[in-house]
Protein backbone atom coordinates (compact mmCIF):
# COMPACT_ATOMS: atom_id res chain seq x y z
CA UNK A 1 20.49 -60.56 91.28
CA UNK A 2 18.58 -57.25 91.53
CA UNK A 3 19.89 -53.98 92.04
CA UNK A 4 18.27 -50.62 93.86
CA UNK A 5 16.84 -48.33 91.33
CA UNK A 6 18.98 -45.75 91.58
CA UNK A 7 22.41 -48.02 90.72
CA UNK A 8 20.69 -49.34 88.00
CA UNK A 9 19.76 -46.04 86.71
CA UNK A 10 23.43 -44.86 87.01
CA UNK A 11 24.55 -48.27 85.71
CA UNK A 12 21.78 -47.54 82.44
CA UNK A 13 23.68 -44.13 81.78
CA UNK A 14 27.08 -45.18 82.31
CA UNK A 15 26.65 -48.18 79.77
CA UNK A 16 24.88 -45.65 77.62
CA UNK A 17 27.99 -43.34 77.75
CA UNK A 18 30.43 -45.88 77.14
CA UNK A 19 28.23 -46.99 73.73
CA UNK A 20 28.16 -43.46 72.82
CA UNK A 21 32.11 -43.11 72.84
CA UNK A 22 32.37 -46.30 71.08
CA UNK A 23 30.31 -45.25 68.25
CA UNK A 24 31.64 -42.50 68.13
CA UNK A 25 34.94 -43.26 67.63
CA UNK A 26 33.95 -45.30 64.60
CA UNK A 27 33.00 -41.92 62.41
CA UNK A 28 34.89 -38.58 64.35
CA UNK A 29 38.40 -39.24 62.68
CA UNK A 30 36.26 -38.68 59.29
CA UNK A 31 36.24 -35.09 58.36
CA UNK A 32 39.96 -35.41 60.55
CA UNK A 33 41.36 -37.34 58.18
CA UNK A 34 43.32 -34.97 55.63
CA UNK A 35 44.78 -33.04 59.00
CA UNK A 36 46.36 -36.56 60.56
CA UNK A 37 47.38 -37.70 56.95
CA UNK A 38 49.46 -34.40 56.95
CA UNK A 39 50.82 -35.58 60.35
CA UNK A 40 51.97 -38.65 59.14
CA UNK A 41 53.51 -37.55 56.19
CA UNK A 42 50.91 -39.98 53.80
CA UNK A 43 47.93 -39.50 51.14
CA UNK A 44 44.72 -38.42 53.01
CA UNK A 45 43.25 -41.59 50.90
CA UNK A 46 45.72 -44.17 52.58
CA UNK A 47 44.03 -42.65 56.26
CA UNK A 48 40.63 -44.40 55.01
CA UNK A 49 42.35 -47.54 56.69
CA UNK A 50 42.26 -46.25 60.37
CA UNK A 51 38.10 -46.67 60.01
CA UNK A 52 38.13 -49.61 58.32
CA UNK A 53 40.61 -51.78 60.75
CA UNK A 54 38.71 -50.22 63.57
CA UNK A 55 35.16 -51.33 62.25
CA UNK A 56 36.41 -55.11 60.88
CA UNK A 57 37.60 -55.51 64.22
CA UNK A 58 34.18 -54.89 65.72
CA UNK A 59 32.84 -57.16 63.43
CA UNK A 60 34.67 -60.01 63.85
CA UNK A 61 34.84 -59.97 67.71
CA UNK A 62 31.41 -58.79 69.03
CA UNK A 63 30.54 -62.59 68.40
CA UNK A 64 33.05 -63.58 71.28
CA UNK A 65 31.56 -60.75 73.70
CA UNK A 66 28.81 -63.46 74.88
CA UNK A 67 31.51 -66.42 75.84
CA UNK A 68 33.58 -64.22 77.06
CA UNK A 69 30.96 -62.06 79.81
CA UNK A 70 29.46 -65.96 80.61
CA UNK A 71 32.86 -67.46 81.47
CA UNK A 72 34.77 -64.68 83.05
CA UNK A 73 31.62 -62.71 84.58
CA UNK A 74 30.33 -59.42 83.31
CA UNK A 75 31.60 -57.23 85.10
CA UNK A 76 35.55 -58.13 84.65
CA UNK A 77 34.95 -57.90 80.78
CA UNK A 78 33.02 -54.98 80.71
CA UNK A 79 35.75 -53.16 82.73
CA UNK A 80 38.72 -54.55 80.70
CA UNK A 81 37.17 -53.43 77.38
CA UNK A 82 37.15 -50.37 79.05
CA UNK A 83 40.46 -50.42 80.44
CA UNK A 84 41.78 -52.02 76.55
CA UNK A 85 39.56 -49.33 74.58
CA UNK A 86 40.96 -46.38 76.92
CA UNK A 87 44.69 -47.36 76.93
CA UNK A 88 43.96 -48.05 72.43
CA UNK A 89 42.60 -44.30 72.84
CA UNK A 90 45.79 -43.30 74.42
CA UNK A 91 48.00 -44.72 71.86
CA UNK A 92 45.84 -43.58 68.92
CA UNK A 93 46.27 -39.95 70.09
CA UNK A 94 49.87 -40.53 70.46
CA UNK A 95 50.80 -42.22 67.33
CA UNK A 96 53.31 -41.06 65.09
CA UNK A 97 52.97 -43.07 62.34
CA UNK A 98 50.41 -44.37 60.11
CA UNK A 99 51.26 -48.33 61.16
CA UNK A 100 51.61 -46.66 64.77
CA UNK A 101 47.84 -45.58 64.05
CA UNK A 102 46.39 -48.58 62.73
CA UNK A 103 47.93 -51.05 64.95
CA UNK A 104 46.08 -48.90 68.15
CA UNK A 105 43.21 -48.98 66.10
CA UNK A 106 42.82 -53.01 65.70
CA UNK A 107 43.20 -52.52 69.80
CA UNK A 108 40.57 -50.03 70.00
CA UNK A 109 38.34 -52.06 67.83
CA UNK A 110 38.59 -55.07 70.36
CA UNK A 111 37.86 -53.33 73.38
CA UNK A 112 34.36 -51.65 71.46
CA UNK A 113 33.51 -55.12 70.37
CA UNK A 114 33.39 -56.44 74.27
CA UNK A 115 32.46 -53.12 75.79
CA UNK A 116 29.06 -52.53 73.54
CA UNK A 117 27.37 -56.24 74.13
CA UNK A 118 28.20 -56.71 77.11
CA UNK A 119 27.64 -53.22 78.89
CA UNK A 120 23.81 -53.99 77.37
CA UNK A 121 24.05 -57.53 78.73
CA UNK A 122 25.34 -55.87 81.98
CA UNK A 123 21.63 -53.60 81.76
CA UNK A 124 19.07 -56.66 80.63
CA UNK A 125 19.89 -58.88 83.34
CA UNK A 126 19.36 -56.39 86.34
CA UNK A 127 15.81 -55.01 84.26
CA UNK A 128 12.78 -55.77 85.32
CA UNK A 129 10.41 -55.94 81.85
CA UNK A 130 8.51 -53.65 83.27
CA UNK A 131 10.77 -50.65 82.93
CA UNK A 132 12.39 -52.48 79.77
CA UNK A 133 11.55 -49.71 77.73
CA UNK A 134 12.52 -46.38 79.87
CA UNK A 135 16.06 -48.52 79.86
CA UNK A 136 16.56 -49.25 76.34
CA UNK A 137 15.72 -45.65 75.14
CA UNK A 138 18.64 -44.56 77.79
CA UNK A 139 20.70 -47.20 75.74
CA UNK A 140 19.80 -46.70 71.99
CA UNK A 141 20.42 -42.82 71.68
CA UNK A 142 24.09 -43.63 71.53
CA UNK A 143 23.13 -45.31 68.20
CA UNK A 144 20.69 -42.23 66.45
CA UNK A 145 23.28 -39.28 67.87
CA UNK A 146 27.15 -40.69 67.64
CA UNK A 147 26.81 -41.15 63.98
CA UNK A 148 26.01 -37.53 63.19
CA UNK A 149 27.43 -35.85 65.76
CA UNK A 150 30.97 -37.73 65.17
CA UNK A 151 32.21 -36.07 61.42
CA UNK A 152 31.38 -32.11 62.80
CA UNK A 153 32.88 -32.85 66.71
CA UNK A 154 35.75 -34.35 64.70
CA UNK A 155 36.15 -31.88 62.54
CA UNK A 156 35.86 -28.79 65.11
CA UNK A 157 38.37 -30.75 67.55
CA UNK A 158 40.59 -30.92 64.73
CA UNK A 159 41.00 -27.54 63.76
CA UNK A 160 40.41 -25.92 67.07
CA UNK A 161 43.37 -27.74 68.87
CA UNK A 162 44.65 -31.17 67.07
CA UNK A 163 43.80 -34.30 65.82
CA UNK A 164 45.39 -35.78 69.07
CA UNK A 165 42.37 -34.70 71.14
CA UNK A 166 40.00 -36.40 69.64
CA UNK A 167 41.68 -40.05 71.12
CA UNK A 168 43.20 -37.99 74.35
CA UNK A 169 39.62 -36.76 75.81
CA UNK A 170 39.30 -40.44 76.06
CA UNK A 171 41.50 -40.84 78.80
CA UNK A 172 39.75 -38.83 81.95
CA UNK A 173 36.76 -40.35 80.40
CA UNK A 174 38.22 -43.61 80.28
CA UNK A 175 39.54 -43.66 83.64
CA UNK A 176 36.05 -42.62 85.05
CA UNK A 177 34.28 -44.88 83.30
CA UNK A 178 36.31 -47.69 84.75
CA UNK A 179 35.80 -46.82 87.96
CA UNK A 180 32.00 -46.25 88.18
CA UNK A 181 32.00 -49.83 86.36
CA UNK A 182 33.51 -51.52 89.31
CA UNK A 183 31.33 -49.65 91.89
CA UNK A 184 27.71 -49.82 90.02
CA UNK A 185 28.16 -53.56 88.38
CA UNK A 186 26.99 -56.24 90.53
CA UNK A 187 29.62 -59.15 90.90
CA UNK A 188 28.67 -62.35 89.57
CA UNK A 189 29.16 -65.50 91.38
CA UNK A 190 28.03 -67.90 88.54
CA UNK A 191 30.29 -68.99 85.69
CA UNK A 192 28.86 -70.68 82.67
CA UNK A 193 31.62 -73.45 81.56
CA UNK A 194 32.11 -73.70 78.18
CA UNK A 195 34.17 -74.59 75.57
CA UNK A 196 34.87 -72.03 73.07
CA UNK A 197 33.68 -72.58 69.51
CA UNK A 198 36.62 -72.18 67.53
CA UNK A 199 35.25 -73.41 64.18
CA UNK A 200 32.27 -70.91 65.26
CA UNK A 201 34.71 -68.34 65.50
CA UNK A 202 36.44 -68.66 62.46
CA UNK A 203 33.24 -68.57 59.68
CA UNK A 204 31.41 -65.74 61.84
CA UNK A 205 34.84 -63.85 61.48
CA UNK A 206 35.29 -64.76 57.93
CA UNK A 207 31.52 -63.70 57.15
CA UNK A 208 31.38 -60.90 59.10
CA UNK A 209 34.83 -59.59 58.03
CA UNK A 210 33.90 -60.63 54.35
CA UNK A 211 30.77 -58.12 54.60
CA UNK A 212 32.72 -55.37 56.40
CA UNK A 213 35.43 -54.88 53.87
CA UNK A 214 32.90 -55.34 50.99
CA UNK A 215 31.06 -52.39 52.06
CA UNK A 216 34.71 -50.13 52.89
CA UNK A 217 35.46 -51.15 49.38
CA UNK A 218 31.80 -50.35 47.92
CA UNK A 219 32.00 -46.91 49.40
CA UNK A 220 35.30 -46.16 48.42
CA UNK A 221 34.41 -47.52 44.76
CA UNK A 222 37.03 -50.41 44.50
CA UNK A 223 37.41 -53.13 41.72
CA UNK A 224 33.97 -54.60 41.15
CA UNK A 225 35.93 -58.55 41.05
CA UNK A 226 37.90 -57.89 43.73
CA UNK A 227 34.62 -57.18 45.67
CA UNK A 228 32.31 -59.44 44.57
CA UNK A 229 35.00 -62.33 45.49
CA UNK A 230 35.31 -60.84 49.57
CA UNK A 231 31.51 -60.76 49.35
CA UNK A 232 31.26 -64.32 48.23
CA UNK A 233 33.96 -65.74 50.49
CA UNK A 234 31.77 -63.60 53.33
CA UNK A 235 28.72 -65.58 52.13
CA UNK A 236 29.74 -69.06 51.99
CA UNK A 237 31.47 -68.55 55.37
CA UNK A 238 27.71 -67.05 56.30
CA UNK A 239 26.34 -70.10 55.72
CA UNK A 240 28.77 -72.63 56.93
CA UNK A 241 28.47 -70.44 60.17
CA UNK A 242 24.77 -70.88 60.21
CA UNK A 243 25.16 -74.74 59.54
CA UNK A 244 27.94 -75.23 62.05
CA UNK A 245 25.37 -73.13 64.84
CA UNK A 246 22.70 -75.53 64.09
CA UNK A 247 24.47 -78.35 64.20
CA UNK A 248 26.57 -78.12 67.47
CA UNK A 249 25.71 -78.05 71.17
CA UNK A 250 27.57 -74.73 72.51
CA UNK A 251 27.76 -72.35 69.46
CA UNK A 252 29.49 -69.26 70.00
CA UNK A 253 26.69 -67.73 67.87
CA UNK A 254 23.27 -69.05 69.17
CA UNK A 255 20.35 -69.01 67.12
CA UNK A 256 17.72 -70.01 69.57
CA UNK A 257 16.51 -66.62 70.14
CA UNK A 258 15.34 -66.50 66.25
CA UNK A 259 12.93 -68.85 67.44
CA UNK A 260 10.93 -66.38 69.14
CA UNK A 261 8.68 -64.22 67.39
CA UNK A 262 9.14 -60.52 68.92
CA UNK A 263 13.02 -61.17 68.13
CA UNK A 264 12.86 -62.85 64.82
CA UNK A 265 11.24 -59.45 63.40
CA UNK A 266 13.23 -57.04 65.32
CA UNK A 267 16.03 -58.92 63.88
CA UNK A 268 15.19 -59.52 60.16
CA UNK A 269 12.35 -56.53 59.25
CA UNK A 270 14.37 -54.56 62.18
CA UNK A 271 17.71 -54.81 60.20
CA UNK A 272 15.64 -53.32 57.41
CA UNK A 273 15.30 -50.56 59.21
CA UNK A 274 18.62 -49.87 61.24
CA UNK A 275 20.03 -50.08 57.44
CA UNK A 276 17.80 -46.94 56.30
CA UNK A 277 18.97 -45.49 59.79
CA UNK A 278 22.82 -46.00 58.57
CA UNK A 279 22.37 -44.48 55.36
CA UNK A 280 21.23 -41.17 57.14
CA UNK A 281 24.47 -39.92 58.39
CA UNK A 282 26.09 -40.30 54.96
CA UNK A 283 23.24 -38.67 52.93
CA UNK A 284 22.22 -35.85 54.69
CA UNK A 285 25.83 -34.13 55.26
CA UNK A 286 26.87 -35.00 51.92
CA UNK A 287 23.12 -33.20 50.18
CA UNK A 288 23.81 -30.32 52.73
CA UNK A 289 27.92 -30.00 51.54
CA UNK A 290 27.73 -30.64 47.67
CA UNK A 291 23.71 -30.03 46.92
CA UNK A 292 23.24 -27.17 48.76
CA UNK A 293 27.15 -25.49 49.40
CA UNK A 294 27.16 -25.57 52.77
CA UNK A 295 30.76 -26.03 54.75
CA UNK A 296 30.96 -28.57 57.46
CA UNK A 297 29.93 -26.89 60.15
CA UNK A 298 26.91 -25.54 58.73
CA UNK A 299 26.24 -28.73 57.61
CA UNK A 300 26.81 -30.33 61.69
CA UNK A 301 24.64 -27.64 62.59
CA UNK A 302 21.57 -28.48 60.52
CA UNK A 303 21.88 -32.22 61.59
CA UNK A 304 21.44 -31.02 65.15
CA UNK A 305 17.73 -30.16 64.79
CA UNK A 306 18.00 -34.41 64.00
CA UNK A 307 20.03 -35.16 67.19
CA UNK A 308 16.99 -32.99 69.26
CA UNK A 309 14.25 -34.76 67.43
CA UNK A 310 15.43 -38.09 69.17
CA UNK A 311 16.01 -36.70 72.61
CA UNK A 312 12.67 -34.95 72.42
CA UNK A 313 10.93 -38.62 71.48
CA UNK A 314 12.47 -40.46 74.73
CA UNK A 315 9.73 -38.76 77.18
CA UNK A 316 6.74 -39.85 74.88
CA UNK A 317 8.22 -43.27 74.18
CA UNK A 318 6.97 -45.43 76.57
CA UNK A 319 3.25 -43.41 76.76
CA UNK A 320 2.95 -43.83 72.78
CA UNK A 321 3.96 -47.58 73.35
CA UNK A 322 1.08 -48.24 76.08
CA UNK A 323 -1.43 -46.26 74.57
CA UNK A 324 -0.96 -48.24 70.81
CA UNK A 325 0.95 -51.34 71.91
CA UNK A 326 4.12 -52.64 69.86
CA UNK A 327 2.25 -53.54 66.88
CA UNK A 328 0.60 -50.23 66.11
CA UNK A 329 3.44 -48.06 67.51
CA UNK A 330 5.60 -49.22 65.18
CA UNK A 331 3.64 -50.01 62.02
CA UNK A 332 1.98 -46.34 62.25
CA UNK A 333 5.24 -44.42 64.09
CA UNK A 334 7.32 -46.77 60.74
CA UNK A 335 5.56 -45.43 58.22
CA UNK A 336 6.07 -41.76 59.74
CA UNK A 337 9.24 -42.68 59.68
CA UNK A 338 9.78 -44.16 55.85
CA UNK A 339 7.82 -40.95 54.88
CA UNK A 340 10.75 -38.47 56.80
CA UNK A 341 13.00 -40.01 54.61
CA UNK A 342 11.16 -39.37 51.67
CA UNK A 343 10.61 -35.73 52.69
CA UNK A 344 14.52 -35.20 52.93
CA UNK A 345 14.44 -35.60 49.42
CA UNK A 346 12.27 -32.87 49.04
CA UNK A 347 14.95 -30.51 50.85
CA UNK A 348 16.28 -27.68 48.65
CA UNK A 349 18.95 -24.69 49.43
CA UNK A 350 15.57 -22.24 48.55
CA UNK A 351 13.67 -23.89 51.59
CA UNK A 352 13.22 -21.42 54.37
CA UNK A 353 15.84 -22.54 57.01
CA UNK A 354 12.54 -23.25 59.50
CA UNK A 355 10.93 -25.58 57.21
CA UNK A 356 14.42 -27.79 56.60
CA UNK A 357 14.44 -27.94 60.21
CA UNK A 358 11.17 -28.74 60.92
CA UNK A 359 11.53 -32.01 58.41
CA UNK A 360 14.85 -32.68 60.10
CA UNK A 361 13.87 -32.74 63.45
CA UNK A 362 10.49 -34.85 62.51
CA UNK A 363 12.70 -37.57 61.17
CA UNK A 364 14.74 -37.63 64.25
CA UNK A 365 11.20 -37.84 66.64
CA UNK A 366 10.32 -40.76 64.56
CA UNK A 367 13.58 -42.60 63.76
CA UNK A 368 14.48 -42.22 67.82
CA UNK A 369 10.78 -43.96 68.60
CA UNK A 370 11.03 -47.09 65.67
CA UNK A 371 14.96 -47.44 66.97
CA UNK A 372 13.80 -48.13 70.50
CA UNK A 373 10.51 -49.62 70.11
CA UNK A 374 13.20 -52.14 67.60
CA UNK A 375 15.02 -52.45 70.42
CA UNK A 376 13.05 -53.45 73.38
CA UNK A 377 11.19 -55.74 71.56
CA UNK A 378 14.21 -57.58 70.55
CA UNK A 379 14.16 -58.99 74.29
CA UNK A 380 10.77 -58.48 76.01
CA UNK A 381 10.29 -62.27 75.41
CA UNK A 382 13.73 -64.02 76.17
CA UNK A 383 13.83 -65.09 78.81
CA UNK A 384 17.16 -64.50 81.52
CA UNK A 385 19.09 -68.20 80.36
CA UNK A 386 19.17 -66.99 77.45
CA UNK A 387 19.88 -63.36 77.19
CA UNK A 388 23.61 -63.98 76.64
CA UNK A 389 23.55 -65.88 73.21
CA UNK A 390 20.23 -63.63 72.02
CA UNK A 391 22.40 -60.24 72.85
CA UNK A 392 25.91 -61.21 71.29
CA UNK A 393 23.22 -62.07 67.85
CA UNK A 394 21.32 -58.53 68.25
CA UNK A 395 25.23 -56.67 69.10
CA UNK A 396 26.43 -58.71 65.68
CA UNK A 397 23.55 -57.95 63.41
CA UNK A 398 23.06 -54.24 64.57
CA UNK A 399 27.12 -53.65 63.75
CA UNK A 400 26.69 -55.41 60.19
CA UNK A 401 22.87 -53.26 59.24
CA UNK A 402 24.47 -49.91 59.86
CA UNK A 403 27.37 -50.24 57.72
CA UNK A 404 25.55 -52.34 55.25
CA UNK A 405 23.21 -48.83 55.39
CA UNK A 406 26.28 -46.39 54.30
CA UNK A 407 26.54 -49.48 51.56
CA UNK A 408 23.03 -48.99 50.67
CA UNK A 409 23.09 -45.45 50.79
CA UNK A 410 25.92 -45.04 48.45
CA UNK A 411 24.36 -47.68 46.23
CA UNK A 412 21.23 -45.67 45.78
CA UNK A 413 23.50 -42.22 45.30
CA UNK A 414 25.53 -43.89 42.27
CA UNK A 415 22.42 -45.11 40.40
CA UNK A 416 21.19 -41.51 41.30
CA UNK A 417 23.97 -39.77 39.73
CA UNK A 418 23.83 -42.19 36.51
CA UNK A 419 19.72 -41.67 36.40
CA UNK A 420 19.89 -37.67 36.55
CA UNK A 421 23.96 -37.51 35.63
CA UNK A 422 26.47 -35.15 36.53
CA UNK A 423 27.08 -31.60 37.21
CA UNK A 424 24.61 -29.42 37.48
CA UNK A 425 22.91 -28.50 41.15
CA UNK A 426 19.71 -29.93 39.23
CA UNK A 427 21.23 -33.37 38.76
CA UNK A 428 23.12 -33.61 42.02
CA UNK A 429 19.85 -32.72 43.98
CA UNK A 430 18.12 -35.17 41.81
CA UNK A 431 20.55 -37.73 42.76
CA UNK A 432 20.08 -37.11 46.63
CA UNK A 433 16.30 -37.44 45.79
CA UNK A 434 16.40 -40.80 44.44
CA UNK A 435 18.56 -41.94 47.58
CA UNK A 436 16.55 -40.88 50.09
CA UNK A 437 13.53 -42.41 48.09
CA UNK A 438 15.43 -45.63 48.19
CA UNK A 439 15.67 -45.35 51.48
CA UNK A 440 12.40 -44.32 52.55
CA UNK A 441 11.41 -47.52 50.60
CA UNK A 442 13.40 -49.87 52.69
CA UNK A 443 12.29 -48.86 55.85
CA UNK A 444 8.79 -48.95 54.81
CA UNK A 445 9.38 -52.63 53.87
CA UNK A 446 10.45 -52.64 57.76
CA UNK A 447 7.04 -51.20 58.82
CA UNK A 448 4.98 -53.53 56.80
CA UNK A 449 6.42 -56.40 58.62
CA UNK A 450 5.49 -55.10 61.94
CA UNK A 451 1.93 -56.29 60.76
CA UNK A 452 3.09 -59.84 61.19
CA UNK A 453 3.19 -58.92 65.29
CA UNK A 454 0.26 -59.72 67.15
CA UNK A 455 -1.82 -57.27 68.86
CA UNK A 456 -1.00 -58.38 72.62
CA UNK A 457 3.15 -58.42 71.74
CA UNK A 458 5.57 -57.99 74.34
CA UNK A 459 2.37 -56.39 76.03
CA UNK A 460 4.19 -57.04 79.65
CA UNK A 461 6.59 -54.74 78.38
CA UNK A 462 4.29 -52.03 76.79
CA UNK A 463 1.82 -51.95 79.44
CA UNK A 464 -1.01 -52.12 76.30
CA UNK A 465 -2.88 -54.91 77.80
CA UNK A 466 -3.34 -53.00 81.07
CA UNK A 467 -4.41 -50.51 79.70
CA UNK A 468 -7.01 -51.96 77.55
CA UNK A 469 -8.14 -53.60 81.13
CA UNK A 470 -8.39 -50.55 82.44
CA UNK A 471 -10.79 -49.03 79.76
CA UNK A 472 -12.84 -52.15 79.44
């Protein structure tokens, strides 16, 4: 069922908001952490568990988001995530106790694993593919800003007020959200019947969850066994999840969507890229803090010239798009984009402050147009049937790639630090270097297979072919 323009617009930005707090959620408690540790009367290292639970949880229930929205309607699960991730918010900001804390978190966790999928599912099925991508760069900005905007807003909210706020504010904004929800979602008549796929459920959770707390434990430099046995267990469980999707009628994962073309890249070269994307918000604060001796909120305000960069690309997104089609926006816009990273290796405290920002806010134009042209193309070509089972995939995969990016990320900064060593400015810079060239290098590899598009793709989407008419 269609709605007018202007409630799907508001609809668009609402479900845009609602990603943003989610996401954001996931990294503001960081720089927070040694104030609330102090609250709780605990080590600021035994905190590190209120992120983890909270992003394990999204893991291992995004999956259900699909089954759920199809057998209960979209609209009543996107508005009790919201009610379930407001009233978590609540008792997060009111917890006395670290168990107090993580318990609220788990809750928190499950009402961001329904409210993300299916506020986009919510968006794709009242879209017309003709304004597919003015929509999706409303809904991907969430993804580019939250992460770098969360540590600094965290860490000003903390020592401005408290560390309560930062789950509080969630309540008016909660509350609003819920009602706006109601009002702008259509109600859905239809209800898909289905039995839920337990066994489904149980080796996505297991691989998911596996991968999750492999990368907590890589970043937080655990016992090498201990993690290459939760990666392994992930693995097989990967696999047997695969199997079991292939194999049975109504999975609560479905593949089918890998069978077209436009998705299979966004989802395999894509994931390439949304890791490099991941890897950004740990690298850059951490070169600006210990390379360069900056304080935090020097630091947050650097990374703004970033967060302007990819509001500054969303006007230009859907001309560069029509004018170059998918294929050639995002091979040429890609490699822009791998070579931003590079650059940001490049950065030194000597750099006039003008020419740091400039390469800053040239990664974020670039990064904001491969993110959204990644995006759309996901689901220009699936069709409406099957938009549930193709968006709970896309919601898993994108959840798994930007953590596995702060993996990568830190991966590429230890090998750094043992190429170049440690302790002097010289070596630490030269550690950041090598990261960022690592980095650059994956999301190249994400570029190149952008070649494997053809030149008409998703062209009802991009308007290209029209254009080319219209030249001809």
């Amino acid at each position: 069922m269609s709605v007018p323009p202007q409630r799907a617009l508001g609809m668009t930005l609402l479900v845009a908001g609602t990603f943003f707090m989610q996401i954001l959620d996931g990294t503001i408690i960081a720089t927070a952490l040694p104030l609330m540790a102090k609250s709780f009367g605990v080590e600021a290292v035994s905190m590190s568990i209120g992120m983890s639970v909270y992003m394990l949880t999204l893991a291992v229930f995004i999956p259900v988001s699909g089954w759920l929205s199809d057998r209960y309607g979209v609209r009543t699960i996107f508005c009790s995530a919201i009610a379930i991730f407001t009233l978590a918010s609540m008792l997060c900001g009111l917890s006395e106790s670290l168990a107090q804390f993580t318990g609220a978190r788990i809750l928190q966790g499950l009402g961001g694993a329904m409210m993300v999928p299916v506020g986009r599912l919510a968006v794709l099925r009242n879209t017309e593919k003709k304004d597919l991508v003015k929509v999706i760069a409303l809904l991907t900005w969430p993804g580019l800003v939250a992460p770098i905007l969360g540590p600094p807003l965290g860490g000003f909210i903390a020592t401005t007020w408290s560390w309560h706020w930062i789950f509080l504010m969630n309540g008016p904004l909660g509350v609003l959200a819920l009602g706006m929800s109601w009002w702008l979602l259509p109600r859905e008549f239809e209800r898909v019947e289905q039995r839920f796929d337990w066994w489904g459920f149980v080796w996505s959770a297991l691989a998911c969850g596996g991968l999750v707390m492999g990368i907590e434990m890589l970043s937080e430099g655990s016992d090498g066994r201990v993690l290459i046995a939760i990666w392994l267990v992930g693995m097989v469980a990967g696999v047997l999840a695969v199997r079991h999707a292939r194999r049975t009628a109504e999975p609560l994962l479905d593949l089918w969507a890998l069978r077209v073309k436009t998705f299979a890249i966004s989802f395999w070269g894509g994931s390439l890229f949304r890791m490099a994307i991941g890897a950004t918000p740990l690298l850059l604060p951490l070169m600006f803090q210990v390379g360069f001796g900056l304080d935090a909120f020097e630091s947050g305000k650097l990374l703004l010239a970033v967060f302007v960069g990819n509001l500054a690309m969303k006007p230009a997104t859907t001309w560069v798009l029509r004018r170059f089609g998918f294929r050639g926006a995002m091979v040429g816009n890609g490699i822009l984009a791998a070579v931003s990273m590079v650059a940001c290796g490049f950065l030194t405290p000597e750099m006039p402050r003008w020419g740091l920002l400039t390469v800053l806010f040239a990664g974020g134009l670039f990064r904001s147009m491969q993110f959204t042209s990644l995006n759309t193309l996901a689901f220009a070509d699936v069709p409406k049937e099957k938009m549930s089972g193709a968006n709970a995939l896309y919601s898993t995969v994108l959840q798994l790639t930007f953590g596995m990016g702060v993996a990568m990320g830190s991966m590429w900064l230890r090998l750094g630090s043992w190429f170049y060593g440690e302790g002097s400015q010289a070596a630490v810079l030269g550690a950041f270097k090598l990261a960022f060239f690592g980095v650059g290098a994956v999301a190249l590899l994400s570029a190149l297979d952008c070649l494997r598009l053809a030149r008409n793709a998703a062209a009802e989407v991009s308007g290209h072919v029209e254009r080319m008419k219209d030249e001809g």
